[in-house]
Protein backbone atom coordinates (compact mmCIF):
# COMPACT_ATOMS: atom_id res chain seq x y z
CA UNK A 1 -13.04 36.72 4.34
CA UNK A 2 -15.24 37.61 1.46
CA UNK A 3 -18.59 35.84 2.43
CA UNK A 4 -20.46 34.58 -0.88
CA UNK A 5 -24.30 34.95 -1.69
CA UNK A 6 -26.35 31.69 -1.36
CA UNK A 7 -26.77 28.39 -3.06
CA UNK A 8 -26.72 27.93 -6.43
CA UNK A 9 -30.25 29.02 -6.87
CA UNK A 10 -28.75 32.53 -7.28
CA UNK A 11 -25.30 31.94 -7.92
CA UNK A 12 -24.20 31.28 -11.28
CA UNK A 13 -27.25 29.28 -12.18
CA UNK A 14 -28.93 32.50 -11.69
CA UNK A 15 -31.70 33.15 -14.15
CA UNK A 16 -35.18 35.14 -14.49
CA UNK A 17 -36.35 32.78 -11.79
CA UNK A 18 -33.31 32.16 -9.58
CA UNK A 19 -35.06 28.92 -8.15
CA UNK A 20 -35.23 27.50 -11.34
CA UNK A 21 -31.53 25.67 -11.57
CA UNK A 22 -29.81 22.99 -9.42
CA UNK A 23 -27.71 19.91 -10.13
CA UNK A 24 -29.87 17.41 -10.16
CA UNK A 25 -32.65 19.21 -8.88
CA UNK A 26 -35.16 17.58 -6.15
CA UNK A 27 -33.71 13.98 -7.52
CA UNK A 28 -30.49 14.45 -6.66
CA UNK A 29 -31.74 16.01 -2.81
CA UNK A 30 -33.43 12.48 -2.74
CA UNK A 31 -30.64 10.77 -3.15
CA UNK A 32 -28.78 12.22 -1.11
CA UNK A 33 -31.22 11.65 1.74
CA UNK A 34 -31.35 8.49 1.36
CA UNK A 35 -28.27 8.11 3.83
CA UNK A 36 -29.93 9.17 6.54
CA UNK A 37 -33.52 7.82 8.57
CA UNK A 38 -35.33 11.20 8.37
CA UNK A 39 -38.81 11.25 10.94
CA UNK A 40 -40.45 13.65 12.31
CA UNK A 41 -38.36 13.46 15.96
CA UNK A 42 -35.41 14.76 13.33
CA UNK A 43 -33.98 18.29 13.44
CA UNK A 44 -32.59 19.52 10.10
CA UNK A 45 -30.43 21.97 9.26
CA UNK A 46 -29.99 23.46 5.88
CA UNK A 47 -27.12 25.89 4.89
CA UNK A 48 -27.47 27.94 2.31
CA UNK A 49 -31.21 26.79 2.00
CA UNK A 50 -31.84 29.33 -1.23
CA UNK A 51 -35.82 29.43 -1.87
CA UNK A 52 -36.12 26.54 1.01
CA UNK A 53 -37.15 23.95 -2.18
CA UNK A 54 -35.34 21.28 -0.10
CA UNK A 55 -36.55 22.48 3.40
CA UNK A 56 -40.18 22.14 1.78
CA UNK A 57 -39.47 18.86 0.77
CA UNK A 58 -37.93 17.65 3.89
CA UNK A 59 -40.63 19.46 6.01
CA UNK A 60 -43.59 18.06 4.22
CA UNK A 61 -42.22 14.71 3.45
CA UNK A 62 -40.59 13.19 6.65
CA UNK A 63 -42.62 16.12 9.07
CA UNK A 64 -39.09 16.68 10.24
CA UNK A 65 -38.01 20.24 12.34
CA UNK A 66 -35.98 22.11 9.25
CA UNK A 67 -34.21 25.61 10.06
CA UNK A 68 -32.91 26.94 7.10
CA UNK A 69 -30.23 29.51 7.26
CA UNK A 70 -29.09 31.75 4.02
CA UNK A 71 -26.97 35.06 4.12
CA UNK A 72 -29.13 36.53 1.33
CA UNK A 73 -32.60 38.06 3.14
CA UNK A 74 -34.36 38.31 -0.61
CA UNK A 75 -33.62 33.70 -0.35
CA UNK A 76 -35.14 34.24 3.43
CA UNK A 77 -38.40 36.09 2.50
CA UNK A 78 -38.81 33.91 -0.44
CA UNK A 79 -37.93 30.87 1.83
CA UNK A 80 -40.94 32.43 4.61
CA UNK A 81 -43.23 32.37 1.77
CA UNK A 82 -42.59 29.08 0.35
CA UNK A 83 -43.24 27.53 3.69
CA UNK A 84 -46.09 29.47 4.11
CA UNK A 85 -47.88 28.52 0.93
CA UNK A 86 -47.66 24.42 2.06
CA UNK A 87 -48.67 25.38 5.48
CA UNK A 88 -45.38 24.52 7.09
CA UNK A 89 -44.58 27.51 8.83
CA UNK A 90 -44.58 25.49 12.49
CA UNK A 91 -42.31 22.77 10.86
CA UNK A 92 -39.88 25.40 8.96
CA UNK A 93 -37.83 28.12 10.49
CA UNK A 94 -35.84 30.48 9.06
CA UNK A 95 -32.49 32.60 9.61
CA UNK A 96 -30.48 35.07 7.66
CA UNK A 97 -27.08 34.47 8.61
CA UNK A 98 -23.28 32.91 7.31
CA UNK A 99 -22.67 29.66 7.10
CA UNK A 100 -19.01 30.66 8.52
CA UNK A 101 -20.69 31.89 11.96
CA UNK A 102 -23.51 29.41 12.44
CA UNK A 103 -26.09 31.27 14.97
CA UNK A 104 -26.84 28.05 17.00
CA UNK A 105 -25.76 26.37 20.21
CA UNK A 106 -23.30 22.89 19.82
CA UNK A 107 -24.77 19.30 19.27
CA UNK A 108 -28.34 21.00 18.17
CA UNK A 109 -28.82 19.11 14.98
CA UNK A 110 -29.33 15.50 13.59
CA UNK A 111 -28.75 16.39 9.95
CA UNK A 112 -26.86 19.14 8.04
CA UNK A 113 -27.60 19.35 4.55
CA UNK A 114 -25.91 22.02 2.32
CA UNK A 115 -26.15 21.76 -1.54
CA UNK A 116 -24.51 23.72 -4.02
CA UNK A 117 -22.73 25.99 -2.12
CA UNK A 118 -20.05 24.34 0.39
CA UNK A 119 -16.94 26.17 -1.54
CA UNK A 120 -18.96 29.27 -1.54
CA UNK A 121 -17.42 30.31 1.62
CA UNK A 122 -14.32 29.18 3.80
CA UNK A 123 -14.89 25.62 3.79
CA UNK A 124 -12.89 24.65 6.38
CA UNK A 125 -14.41 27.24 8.55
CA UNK A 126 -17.75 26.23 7.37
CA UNK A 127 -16.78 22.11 8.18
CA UNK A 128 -16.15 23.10 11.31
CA UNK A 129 -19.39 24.89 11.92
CA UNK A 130 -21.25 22.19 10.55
CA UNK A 131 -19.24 19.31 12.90
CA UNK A 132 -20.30 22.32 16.07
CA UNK A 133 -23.90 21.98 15.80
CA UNK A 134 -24.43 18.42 14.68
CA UNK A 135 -25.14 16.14 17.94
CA UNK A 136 -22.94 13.22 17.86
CA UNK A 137 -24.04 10.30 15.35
CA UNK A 138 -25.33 13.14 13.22
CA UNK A 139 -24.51 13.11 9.33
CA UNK A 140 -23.31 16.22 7.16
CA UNK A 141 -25.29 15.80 3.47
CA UNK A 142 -23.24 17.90 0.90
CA UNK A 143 -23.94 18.01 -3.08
CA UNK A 144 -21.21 20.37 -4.67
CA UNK A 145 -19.28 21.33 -7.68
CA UNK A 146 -15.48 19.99 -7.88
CA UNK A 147 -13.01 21.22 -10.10
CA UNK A 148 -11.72 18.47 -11.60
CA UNK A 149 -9.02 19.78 -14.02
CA UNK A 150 -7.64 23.48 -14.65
CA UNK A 151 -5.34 24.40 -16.94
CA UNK A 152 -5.49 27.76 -17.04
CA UNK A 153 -2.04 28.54 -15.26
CA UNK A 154 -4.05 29.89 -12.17
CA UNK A 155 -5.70 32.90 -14.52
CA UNK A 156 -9.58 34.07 -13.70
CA UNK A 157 -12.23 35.58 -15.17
CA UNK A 158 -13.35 38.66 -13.26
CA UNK A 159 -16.86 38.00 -14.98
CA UNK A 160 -16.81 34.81 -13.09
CA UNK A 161 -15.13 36.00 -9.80
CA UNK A 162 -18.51 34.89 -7.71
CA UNK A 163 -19.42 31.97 -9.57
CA UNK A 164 -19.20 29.08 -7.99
CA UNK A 165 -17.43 27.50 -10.98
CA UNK A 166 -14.52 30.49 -10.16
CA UNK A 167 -13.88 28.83 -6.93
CA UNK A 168 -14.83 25.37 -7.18
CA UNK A 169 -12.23 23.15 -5.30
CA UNK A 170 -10.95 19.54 -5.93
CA UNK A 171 -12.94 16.90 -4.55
CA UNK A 172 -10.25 15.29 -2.35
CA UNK A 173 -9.94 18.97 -0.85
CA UNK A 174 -13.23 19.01 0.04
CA UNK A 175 -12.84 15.67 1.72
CA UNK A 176 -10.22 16.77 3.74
CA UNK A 177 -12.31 19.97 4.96
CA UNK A 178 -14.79 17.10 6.44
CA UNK A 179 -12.24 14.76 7.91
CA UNK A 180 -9.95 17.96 9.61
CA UNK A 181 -13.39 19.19 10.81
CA UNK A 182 -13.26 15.62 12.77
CA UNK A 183 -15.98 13.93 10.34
CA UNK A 184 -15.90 10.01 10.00
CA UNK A 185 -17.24 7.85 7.13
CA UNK A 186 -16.70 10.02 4.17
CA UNK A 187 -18.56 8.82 1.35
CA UNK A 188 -18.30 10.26 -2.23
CA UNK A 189 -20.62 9.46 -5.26
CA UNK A 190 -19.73 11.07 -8.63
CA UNK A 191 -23.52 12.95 -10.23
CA UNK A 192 -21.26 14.59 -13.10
CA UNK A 193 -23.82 14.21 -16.01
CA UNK A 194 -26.23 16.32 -13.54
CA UNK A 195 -23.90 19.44 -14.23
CA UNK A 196 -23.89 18.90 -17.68
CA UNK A 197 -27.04 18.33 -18.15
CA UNK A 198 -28.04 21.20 -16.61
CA UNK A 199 -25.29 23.34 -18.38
CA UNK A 200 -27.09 22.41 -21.76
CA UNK A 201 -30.76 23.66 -20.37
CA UNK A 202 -29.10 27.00 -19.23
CA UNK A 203 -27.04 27.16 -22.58
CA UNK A 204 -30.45 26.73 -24.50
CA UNK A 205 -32.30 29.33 -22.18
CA UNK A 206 -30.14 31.78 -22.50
CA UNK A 207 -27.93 30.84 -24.91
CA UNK A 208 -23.44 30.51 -25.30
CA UNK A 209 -22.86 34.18 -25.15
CA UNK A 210 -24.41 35.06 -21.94
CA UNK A 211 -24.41 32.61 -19.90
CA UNK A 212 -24.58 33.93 -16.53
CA UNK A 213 -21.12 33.82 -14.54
CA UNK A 214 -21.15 36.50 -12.27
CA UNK A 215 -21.24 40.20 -11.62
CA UNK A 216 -21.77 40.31 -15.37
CA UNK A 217 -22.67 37.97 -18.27
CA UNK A 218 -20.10 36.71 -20.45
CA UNK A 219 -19.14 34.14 -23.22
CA UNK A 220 -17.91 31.26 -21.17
CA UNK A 221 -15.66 29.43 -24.61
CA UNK A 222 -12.52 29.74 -22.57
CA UNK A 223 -13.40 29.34 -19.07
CA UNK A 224 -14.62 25.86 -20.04
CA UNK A 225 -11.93 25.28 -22.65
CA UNK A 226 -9.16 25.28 -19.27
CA UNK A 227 -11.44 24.08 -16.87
CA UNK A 228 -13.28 20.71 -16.34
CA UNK A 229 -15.74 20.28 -13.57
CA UNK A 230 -17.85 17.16 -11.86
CA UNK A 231 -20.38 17.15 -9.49
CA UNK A 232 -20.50 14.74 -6.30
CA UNK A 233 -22.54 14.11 -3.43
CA UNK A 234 -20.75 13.42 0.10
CA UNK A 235 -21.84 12.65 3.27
CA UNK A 236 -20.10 11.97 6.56
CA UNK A 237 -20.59 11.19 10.23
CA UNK A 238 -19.75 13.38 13.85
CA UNK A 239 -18.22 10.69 15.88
C-alpha cells in the first residue's frame, strides 16, 4: 500500500513555503473544534500534523497534551521547531510515523484531528487506527477534500498521481470509512467555497500553467474540466 506524504501543507498545495496553503486555514481548524470541550486535562492527537500550525494552536490555546504524528521527517523537524519557538515543547510531542500503523497503545486519546489528508492513505485502515487509540466518548475531527463529480471515464493524470485531488473520494465513502471503523454520530458540514477560494490564491501565485499537482507541475484545464470537488468537515464519536 503506497503510503502518501503529509497533509496538504506539502501535498498539492505545495508552494515555496509548503505551510502556506490549507482549506480554510486556522478558521476552518476553529470550526471544527468547536465540537469538542478542549482543556488542558485533554490529549490530542493530530495525524498528518504537517508544520504542527494546528498542534500550536491547540497547544497554546486550550494548554491541551497534542502529539502530532507525520510520515514526512522534514514536517517533524519543522513541527519540533514550531513548538519550540512558542515555548510549547512540554505541551507538544512529536512522531514520524503512518497514519496506517498508528505507534500508540488503544483508548490513549480524547481527540483525533486529521485535516487535509484522510484519503491520503488507506482510509479504512486509517478509520480504524483512529477508532484504536481514541478512549471511548472520544471524537474523530476530519476536514478533507471530496470528489464530488468525475467524468473523466476513470482516466488520470500521472502529473497529479500524488495529489490529493488524484485520489480524493466521495463524501458518503468517507462516511462509511468512519461508521465501518465503528464511529457513531457522523456529522458532515459542506466548507466548499474554502477550496475555491484557495484554488484562486494558488492560481494567482503561481499562475494556470503550473499549478502544482504532483511529481511535476502541469496545466490543470482538463483535470478540472472532468472533475468537481467540495470540501467538508466531519466529525464522529467512539461509542
Amino acid at each position: 500500500m503506497t503510503q502518501y506524504t503529509t497533509s496538504c501543507d506539502s501535498c498539492f498545495l505545495a508552494s515555496d513555503s509548503p505551510c502556506s496553503f490549507r482549506p480554510g486555514g486556522l478558521e476552518l481548524t476553529k470550526r471544527l473544534l468547536q465540537a469538542v470541550d478542549l482543556d488542558e486535562t485533554s490529549r490530542v492527537l493530530d495525524i498528518a500534523c504537517g508544520c504542527g500550525t494546528t498542534a500550536v494552536f491547540i497547544a497554546e490555546q486550550y494548554r491541551s497534551s497534542v502529539v502530532g504524528i507525520d510520515i514526512s521527517p522534514t514536517m517533524i523537524h519543522s513541527s519540533k521547531n514550531n513548538a519550540e519557538a512558542k515555548g510549547l515543547s512540554r505541551k507538544i510531542s512529536l512522531v514520524t510515523g503512518s497514519a496506517e500503523h498508528l505507534p500508540f497503545p488503544g483508548d490513549t486519546f480524547d481527540i483525533v484531528i486529521n485535516e487535509c489528508s484522510f484519503t491520503l492513505a488507506d482510509s479504512r485502515r486509517t478509520a480504524g487506527e483512529m477508532a484504536r487509540v481514541l478512549k471511548h466518548g472520544g471524537k474523530v475531527l476530519i476536514s478533507n477534500v471530496f470528489l464530488r463529480e468525475d467524468t473523466s471515464g476513470g482516466e488520470s493524470d500521472t502529473s497529479f498521481s500524488i495529489s490529493c485531488l488524484a485520489i480524493a473520494k466521495p463524501l458518503a465513502e468517507q462516511v462509511s470509512c468512519l461508521t465501518e471503523s465503528g464511529f457513531r454520530d457522523i456529522y458532515t458540514e459542506d466548507h466548499s467555497r474554502v477550496l475555491k477560494e484557495m484554488a484562486l490564491r494558488l492560481i494567482m501565485q503561481k499562475g494556470l500553467k503550473k499549478f502544482p499537482g504532483g511529481s511535476r507541475a502541469a496545466s490543470p484545464a482538463q483535470f478540472f474540466k472532468t472533475r468537481k470537488y467540495g470540501y467538508s468537515i466531519i466529525t464522529g464519536t467512539k461509542p
